[in-house]
PDB file of N, CA and C in Angstrom:
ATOM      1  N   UNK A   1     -35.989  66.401 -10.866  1.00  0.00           N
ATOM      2  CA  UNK A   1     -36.078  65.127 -10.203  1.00  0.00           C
ATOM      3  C   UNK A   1     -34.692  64.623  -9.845  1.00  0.00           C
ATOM      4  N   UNK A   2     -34.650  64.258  -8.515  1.00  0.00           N
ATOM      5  CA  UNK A   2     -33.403  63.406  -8.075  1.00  0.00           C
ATOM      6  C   UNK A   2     -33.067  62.034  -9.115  1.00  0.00           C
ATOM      7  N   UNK A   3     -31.693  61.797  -8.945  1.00  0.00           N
ATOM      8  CA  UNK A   3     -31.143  60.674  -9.121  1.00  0.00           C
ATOM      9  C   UNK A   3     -32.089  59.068  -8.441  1.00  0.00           C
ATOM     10  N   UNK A   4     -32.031  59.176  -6.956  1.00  0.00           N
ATOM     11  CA  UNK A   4     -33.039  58.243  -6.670  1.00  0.00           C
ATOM     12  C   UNK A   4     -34.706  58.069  -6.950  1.00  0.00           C
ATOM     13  N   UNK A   5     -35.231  59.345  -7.303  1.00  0.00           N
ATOM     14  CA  UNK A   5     -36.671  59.209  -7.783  1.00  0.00           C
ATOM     15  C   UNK A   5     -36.789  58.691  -9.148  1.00  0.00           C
ATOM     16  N   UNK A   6     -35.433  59.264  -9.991  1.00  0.00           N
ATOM     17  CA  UNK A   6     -35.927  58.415 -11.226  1.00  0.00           C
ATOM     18  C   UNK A   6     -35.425  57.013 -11.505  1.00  0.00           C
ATOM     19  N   UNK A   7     -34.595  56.723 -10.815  1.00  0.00           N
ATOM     20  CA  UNK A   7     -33.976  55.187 -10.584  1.00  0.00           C
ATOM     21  C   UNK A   7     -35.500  54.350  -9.885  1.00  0.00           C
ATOM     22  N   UNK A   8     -36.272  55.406  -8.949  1.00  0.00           N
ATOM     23  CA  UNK A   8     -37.288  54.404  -7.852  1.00  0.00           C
ATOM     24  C   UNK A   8     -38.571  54.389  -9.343  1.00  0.00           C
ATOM     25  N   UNK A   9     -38.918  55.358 -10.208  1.00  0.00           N
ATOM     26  CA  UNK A   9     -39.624  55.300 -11.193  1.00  0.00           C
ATOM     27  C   UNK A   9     -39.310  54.246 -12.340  1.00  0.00           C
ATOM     28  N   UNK A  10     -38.054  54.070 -12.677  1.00  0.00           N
ATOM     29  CA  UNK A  10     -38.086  52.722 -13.477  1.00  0.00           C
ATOM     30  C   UNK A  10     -38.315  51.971 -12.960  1.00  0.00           C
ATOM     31  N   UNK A  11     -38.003  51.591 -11.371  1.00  0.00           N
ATOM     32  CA  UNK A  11     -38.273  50.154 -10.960  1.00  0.00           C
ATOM     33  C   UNK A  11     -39.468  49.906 -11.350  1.00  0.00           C
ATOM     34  N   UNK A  12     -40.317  51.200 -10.648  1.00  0.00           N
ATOM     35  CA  UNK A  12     -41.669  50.575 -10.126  1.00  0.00           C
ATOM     36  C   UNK A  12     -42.203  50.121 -11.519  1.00  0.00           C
ATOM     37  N   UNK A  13     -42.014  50.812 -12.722  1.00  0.00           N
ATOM     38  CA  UNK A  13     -42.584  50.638 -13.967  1.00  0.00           C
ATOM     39  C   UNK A  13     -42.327  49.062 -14.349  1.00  0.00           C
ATOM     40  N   UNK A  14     -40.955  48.773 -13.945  1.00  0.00           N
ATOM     41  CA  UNK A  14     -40.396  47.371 -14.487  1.00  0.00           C
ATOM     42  C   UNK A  14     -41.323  46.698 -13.720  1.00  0.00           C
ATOM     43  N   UNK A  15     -41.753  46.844 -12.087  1.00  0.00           N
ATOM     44  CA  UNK A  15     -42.669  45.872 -11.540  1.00  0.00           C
ATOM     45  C   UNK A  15     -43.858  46.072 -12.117  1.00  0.00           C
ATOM     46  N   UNK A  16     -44.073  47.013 -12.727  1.00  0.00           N
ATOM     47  CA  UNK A  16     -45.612  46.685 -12.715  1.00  0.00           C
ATOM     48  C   UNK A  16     -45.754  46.451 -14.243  1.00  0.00           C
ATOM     49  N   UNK A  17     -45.028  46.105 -15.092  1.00  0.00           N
ATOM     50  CA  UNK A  17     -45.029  45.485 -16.753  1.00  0.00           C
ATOM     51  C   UNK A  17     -44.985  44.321 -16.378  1.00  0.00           C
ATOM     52  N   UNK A  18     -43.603  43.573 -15.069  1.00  0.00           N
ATOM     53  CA  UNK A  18     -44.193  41.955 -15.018  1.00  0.00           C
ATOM     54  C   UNK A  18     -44.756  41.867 -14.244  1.00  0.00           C
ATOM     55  N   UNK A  19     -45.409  42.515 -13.252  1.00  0.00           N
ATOM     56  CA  UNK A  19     -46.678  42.423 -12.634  1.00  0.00           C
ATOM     57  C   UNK A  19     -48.108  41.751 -13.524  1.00  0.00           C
ATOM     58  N   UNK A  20     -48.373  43.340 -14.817  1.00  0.00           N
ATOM     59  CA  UNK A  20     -49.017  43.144 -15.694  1.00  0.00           C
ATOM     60  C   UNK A  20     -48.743  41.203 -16.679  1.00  0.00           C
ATOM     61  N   UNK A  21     -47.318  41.513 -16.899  1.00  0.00           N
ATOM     62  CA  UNK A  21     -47.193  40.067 -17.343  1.00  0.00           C
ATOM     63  C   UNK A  21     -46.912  38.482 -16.943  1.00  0.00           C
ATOM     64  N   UNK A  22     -47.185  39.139 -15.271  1.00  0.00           N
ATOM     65  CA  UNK A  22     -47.580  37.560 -14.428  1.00  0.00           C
ATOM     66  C   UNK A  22     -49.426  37.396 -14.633  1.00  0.00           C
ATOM     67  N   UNK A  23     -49.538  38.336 -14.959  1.00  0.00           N
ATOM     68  CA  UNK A  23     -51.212  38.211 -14.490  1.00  0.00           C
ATOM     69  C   UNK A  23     -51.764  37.874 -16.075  1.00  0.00           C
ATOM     70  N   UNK A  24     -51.022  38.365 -17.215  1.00  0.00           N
ATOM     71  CA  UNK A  24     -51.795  37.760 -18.326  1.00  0.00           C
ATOM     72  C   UNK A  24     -51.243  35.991 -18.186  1.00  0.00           C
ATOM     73  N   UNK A  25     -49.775  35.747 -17.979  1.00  0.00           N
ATOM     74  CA  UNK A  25     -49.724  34.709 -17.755  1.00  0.00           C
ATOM     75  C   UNK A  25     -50.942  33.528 -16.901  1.00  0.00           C
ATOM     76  N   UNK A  26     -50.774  34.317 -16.049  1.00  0.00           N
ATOM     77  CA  UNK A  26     -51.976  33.380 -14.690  1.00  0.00           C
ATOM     78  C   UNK A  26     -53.485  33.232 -15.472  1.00  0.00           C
ATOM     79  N   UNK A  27     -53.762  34.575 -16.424  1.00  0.00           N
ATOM     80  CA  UNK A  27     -54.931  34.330 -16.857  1.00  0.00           C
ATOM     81  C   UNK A  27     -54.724  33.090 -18.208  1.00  0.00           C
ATOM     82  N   UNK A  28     -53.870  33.124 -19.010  1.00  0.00           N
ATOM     83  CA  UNK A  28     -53.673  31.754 -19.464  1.00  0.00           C
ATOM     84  C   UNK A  28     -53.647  30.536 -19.337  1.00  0.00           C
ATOM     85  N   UNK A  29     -53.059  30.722 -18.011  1.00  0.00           N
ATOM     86  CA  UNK A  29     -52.655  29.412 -17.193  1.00  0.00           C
ATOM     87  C   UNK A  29     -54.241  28.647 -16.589  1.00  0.00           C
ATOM     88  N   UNK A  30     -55.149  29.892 -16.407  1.00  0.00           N
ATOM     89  CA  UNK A  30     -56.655  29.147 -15.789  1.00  0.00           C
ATOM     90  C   UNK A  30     -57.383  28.794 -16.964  1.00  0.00           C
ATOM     91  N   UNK A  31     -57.257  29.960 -17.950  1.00  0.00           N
ATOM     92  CA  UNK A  31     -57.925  28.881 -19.369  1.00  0.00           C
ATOM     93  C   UNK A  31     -57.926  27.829 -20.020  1.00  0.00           C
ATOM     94  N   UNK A  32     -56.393  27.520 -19.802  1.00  0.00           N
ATOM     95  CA  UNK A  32     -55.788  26.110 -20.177  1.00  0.00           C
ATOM     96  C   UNK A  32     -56.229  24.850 -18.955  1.00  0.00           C
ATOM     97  N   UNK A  33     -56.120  25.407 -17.699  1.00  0.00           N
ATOM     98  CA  UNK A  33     -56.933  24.771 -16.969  1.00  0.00           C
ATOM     99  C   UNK A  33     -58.444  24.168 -16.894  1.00  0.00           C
ATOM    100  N   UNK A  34     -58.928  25.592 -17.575  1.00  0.00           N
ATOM    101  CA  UNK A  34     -60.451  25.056 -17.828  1.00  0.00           C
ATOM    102  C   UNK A  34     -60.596  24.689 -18.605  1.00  0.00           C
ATOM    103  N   UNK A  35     -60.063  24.580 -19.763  1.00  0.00           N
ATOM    104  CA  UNK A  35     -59.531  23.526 -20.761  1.00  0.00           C
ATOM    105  C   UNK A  35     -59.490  22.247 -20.536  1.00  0.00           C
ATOM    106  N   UNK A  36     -58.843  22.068 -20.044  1.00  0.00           N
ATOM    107  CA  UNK A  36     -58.671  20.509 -19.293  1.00  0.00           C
ATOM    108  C   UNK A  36     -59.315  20.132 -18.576  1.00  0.00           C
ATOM    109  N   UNK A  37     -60.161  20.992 -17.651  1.00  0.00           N
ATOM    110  CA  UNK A  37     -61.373  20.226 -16.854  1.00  0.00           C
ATOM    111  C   UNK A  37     -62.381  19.838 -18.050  1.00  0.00           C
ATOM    112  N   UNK A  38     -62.651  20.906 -18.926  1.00  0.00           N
ATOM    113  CA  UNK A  38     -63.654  20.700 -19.803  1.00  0.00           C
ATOM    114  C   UNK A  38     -63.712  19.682 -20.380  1.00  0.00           C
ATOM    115  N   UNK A  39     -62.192  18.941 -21.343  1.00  0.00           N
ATOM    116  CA  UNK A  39     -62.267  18.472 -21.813  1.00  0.00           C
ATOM    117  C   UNK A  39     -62.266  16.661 -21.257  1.00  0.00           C
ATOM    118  N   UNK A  40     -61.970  16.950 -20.224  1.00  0.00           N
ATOM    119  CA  UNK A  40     -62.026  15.483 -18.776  1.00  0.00           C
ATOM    120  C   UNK A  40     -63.081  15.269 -18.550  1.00  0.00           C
ATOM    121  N   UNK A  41     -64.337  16.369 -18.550  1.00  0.00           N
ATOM    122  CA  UNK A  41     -65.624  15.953 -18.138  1.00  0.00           C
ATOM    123  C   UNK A  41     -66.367  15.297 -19.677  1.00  0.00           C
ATOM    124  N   UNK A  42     -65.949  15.910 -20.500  1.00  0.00           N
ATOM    125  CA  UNK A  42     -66.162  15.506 -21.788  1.00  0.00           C
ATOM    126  C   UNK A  42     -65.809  13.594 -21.406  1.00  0.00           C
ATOM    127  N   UNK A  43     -64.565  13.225 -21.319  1.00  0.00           N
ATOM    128  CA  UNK A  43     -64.131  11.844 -21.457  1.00  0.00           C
ATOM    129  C   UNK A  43     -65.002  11.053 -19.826  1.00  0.00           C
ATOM    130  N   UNK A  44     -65.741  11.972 -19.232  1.00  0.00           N
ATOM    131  CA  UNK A  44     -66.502  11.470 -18.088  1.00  0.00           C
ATOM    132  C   UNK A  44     -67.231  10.403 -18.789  1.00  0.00           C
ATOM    133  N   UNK A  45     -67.986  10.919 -19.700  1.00  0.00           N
ATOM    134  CA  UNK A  45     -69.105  10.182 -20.259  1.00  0.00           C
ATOM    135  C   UNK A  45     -68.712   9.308 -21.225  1.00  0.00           C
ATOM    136  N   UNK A  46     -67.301   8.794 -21.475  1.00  0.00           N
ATOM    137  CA  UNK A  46     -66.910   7.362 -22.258  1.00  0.00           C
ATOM    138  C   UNK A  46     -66.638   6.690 -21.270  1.00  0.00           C
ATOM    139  N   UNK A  47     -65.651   7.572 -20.049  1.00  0.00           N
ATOM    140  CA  UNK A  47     -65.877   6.279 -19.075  1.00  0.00           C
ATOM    141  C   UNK A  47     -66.611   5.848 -18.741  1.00  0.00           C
ATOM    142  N   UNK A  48     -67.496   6.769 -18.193  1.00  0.00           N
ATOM    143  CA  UNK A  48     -68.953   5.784 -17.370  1.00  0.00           C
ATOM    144  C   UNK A  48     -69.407   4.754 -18.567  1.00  0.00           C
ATOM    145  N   UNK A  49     -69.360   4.791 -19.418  1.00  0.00           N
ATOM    146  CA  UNK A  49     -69.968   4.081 -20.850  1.00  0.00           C
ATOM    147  C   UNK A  49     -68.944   2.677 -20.960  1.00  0.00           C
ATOM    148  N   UNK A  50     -67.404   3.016 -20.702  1.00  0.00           N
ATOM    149  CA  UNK A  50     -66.748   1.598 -20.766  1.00  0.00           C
ATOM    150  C   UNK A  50     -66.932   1.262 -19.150  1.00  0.00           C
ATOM    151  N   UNK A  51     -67.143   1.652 -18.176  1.00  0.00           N
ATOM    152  CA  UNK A  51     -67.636   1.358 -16.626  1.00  0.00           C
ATOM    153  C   UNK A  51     -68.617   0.241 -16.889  1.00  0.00           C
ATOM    154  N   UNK A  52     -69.954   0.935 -17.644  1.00  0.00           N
ATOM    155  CA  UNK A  52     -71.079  -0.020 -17.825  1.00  0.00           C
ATOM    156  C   UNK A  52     -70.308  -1.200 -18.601  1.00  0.00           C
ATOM    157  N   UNK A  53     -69.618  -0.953 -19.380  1.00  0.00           N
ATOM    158  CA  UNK A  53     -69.419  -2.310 -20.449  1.00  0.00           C
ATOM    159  C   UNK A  53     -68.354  -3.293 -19.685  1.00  0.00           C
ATOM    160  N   UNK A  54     -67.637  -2.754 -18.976  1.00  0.00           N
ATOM    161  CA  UNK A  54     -66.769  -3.705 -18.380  1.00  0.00           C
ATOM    162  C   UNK A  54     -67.510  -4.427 -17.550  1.00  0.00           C
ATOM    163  N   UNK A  55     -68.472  -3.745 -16.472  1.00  0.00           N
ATOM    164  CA  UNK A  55     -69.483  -4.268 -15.328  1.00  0.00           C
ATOM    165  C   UNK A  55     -70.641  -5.304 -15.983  1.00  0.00           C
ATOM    166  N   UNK A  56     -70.589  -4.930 -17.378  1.00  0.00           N
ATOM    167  CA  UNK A  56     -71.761  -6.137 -17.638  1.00  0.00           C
ATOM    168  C   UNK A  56     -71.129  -7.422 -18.415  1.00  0.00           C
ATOM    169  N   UNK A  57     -69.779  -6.976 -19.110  1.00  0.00           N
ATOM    170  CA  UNK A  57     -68.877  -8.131 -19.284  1.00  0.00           C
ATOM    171  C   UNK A  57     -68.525  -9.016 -18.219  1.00  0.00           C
ATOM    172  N   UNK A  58     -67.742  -8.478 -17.330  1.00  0.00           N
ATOM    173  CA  UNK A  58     -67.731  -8.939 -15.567  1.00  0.00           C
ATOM    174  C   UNK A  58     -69.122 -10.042 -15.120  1.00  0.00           C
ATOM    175  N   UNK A  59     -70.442  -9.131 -15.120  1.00  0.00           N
ATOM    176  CA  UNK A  59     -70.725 -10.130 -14.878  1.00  0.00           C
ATOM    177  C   UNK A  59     -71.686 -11.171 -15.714  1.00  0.00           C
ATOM    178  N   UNK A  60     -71.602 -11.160 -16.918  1.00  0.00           N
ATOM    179  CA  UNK A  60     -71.301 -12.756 -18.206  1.00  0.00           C
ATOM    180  C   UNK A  60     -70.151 -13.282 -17.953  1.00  0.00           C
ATOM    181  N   UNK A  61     -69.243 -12.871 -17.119  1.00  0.00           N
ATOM    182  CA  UNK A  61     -68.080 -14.267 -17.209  1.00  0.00           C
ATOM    183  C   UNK A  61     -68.837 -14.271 -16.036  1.00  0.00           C
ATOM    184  N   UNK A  62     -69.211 -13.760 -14.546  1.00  0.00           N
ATOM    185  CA  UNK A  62     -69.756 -14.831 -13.471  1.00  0.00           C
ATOM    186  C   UNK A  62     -71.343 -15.351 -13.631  1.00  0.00           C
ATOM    187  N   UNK A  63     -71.714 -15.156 -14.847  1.00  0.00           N
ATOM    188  CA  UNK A  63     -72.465 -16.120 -15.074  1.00  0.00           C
ATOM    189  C   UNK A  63     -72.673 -17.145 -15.858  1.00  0.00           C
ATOM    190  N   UNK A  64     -71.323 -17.410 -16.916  1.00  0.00           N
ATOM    191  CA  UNK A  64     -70.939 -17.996 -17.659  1.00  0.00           C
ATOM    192  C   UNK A  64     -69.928 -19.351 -16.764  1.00  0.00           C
ATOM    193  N   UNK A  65     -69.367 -18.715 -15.417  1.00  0.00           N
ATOM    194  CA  UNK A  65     -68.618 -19.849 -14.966  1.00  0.00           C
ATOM    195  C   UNK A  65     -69.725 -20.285 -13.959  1.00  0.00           C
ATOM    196  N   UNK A  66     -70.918 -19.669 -13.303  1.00  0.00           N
ATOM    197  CA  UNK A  66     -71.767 -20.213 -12.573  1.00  0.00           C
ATOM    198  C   UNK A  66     -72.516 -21.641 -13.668  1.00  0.00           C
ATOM    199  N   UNK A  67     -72.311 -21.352 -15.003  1.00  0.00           N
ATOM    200  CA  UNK A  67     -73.425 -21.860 -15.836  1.00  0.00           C
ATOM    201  C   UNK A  67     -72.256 -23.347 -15.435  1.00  0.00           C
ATOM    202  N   UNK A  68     -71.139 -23.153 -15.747  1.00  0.00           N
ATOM    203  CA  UNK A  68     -69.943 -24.174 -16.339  1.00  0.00           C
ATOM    204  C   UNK A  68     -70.261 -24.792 -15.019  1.00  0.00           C
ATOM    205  N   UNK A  69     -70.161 -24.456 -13.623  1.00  0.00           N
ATOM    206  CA  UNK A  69     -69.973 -25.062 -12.313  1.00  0.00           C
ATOM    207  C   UNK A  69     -71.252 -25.788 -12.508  1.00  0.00           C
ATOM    208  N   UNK A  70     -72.810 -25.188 -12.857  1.00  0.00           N
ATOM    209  CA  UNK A  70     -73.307 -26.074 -12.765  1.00  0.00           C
ATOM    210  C   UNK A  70     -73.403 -27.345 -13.542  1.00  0.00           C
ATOM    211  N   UNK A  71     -73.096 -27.369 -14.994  1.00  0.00           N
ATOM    212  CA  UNK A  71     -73.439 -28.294 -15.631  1.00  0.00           C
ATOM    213  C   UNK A  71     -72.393 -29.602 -15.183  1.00  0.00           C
ATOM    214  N   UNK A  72     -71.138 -28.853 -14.446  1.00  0.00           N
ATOM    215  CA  UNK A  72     -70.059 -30.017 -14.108  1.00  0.00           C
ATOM    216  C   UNK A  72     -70.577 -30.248 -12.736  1.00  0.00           C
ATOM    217  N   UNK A  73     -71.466 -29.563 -12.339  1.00  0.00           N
ATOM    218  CA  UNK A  73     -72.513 -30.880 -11.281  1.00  0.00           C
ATOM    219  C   UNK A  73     -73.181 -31.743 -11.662  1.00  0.00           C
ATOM    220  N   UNK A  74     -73.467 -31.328 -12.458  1.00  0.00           N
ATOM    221  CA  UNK A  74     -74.739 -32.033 -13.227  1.00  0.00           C
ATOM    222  C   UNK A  74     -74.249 -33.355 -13.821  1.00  0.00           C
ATOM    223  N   UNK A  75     -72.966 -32.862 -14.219  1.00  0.00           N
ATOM    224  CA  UNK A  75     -72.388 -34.140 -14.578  1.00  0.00           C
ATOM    225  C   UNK A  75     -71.865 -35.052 -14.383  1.00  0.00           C
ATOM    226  N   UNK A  76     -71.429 -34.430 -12.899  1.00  0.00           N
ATOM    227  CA  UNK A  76     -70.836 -35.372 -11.360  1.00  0.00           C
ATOM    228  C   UNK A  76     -71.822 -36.202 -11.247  1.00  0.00           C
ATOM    229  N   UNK A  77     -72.707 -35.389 -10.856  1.00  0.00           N
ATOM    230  CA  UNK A  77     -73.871 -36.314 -10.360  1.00  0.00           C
ATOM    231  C   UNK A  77     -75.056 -37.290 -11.158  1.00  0.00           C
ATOM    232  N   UNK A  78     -74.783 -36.824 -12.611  1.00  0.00           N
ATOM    233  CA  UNK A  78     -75.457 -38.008 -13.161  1.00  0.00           C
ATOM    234  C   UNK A  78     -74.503 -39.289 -13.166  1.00  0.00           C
ATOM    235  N   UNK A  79     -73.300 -39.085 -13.637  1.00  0.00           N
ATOM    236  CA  UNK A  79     -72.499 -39.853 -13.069  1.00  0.00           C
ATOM    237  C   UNK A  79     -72.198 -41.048 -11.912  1.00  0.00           C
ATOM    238  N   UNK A  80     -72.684 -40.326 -10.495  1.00  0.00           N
ATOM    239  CA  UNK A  80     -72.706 -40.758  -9.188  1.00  0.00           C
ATOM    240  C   UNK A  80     -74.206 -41.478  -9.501  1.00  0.00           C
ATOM    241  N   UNK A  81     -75.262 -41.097 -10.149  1.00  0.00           N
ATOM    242  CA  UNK A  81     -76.696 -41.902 -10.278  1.00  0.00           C
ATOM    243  C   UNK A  81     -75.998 -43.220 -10.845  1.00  0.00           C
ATOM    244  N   UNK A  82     -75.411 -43.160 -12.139  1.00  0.00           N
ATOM    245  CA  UNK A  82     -74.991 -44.388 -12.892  1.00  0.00           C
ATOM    246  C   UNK A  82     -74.289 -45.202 -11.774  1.00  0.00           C
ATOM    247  N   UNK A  83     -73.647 -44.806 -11.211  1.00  0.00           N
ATOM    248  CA  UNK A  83     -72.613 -45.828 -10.447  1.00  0.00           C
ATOM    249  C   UNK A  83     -73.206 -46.582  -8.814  1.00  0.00           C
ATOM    250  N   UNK A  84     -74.131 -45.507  -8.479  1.00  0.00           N
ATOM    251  CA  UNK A  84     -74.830 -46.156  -7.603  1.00  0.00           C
ATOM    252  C   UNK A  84     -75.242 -47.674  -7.445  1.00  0.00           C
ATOM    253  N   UNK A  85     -76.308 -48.017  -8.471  1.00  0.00           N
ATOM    254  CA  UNK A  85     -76.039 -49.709  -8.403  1.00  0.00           C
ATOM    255  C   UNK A  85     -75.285 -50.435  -8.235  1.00  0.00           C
ATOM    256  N   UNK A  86     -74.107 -49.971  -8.566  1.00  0.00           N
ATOM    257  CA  UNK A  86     -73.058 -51.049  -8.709  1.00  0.00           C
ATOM    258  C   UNK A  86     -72.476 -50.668  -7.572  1.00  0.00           C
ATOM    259  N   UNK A  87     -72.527 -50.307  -6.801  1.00  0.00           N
ATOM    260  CA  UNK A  87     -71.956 -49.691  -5.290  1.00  0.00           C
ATOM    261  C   UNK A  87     -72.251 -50.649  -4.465  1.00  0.00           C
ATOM    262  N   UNK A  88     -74.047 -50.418  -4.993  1.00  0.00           N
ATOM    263  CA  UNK A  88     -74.564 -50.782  -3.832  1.00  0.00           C
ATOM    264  C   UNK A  88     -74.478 -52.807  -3.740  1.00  0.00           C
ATOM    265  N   UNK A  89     -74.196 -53.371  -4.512  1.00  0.00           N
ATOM    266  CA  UNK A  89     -73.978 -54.424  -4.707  1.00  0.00           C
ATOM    267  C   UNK A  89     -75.150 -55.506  -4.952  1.00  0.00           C
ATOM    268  N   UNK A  90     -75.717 -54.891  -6.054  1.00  0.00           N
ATOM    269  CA  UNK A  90     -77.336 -55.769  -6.911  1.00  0.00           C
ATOM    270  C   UNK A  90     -76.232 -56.519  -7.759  1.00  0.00           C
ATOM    271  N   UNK A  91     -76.919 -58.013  -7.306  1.00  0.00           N
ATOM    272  CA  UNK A  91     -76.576 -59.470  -8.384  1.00  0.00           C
ATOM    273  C   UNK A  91     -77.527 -58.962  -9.378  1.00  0.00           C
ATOM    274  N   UNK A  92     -76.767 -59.419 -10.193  1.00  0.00           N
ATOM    275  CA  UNK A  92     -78.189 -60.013 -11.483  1.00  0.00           C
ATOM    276  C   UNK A  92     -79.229 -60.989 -11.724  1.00  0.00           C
ATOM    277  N   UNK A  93     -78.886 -61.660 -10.457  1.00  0.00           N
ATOM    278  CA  UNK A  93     -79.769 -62.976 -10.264  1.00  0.00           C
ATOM    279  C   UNK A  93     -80.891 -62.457  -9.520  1.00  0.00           C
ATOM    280  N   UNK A  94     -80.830 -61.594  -8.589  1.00  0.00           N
ATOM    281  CA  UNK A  94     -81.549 -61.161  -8.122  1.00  0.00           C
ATOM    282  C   UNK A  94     -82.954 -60.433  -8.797  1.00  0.00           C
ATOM    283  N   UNK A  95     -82.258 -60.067  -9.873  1.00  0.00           N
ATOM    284  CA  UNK A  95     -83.354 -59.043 -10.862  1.00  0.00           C
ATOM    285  C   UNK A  95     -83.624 -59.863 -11.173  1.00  0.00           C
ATOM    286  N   UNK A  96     -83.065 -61.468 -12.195  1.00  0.00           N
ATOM    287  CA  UNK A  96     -84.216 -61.694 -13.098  1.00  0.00           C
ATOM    288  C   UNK A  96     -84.776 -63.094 -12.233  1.00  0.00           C
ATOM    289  N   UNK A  97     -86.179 -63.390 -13.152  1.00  0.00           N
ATOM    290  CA  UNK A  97     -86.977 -64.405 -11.989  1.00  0.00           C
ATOM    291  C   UNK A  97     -86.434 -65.616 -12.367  1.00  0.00           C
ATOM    292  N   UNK A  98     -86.719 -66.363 -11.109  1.00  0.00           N
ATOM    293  CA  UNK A  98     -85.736 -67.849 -11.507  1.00  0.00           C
ATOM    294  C   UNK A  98     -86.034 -68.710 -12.592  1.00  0.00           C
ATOM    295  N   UNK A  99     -85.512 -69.285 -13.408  1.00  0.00           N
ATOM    296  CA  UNK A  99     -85.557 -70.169 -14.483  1.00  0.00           C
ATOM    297  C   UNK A  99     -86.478 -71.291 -14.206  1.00  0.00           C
ATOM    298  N   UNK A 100     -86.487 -72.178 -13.051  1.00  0.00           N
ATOM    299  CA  UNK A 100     -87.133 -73.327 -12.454  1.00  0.00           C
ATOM    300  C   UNK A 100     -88.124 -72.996 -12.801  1.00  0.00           C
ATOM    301  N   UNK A 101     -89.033 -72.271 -11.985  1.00  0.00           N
ATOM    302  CA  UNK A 101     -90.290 -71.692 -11.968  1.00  0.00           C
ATOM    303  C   UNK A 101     -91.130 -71.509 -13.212  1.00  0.00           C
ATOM    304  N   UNK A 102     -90.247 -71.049 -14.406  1.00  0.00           N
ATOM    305  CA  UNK A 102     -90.573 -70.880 -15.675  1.00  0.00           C
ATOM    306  C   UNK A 102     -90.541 -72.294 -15.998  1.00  0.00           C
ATOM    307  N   UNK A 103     -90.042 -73.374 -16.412  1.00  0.00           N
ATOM    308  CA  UNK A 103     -90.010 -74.180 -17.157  1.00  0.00           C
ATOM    309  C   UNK A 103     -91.138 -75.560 -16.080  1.00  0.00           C
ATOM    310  N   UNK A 104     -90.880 -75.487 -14.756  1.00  0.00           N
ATOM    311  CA  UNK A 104     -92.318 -75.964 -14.558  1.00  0.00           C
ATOM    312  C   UNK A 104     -93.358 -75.845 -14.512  1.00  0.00           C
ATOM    313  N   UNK A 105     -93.448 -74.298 -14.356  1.00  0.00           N
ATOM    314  CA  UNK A 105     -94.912 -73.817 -15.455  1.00  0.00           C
ATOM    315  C   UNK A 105     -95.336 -74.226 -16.924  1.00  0.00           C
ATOM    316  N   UNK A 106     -94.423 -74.219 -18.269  1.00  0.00           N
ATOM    317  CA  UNK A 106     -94.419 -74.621 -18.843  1.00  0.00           C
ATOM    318  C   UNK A 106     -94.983 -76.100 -18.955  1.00  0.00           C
ATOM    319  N   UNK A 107     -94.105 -76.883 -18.535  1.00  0.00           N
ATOM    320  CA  UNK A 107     -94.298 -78.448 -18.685  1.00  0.00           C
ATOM    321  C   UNK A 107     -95.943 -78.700 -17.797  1.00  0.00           C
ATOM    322  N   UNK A 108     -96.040 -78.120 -17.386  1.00  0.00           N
ATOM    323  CA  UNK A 108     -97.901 -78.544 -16.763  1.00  0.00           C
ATOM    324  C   UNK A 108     -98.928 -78.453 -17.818  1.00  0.00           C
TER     325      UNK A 108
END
């Protein structure tokens, strides 16, 4: 064998050991990958689980401030009932019946 055939025979050997040892690499590299998908789909199902819990917390506070908005109507406006009379400008004389009337009934 020539000088260059056995120089071209180590190469090829050297390529094809890290040939061989890119490819166990790569096959590591997808296990660890599927590794990590696996274990992500695994944490799928706590998220969707804190998803639901946040979405039903979410909405008890908008129905907790719908509750608050209404009762501070409620309270406006009983409010606005109370004050109405006095708006509207009712004497008190008006409500009660005249005194005269009573006491000459009486005296008959």
């Amino acid at each position: 064998m020539s000088y260059f055939n056995i120089k071209k025979q180590a190469a090829l050997q050297e390529i094809s050991m890290e040939m061989n040892t890119l490819l166990s690499n790569l096959e590591d590299l997808n296990g660890y990958l599927k590794d990590s998908v696996a274990l992500g789909q695994q944490f799928k199902n706590i998220s969707s689980l804190w998803n639901t819990f946040y979405d039903c917390e979410l909405q008890m506070r908008e129905v907790v401030e719908g509750a608050k908005d209404r009762v501070k109507k409620l309270d406006e406006s009983s409010e606005e009932a109370v004050k109405i009379p006095r708006q509207e400008g009712v004497d008190q004389e008006e409500q009660q019946p005249p005194q005269e009337n009573n006491s000459q009934t009486a005296s008959r």
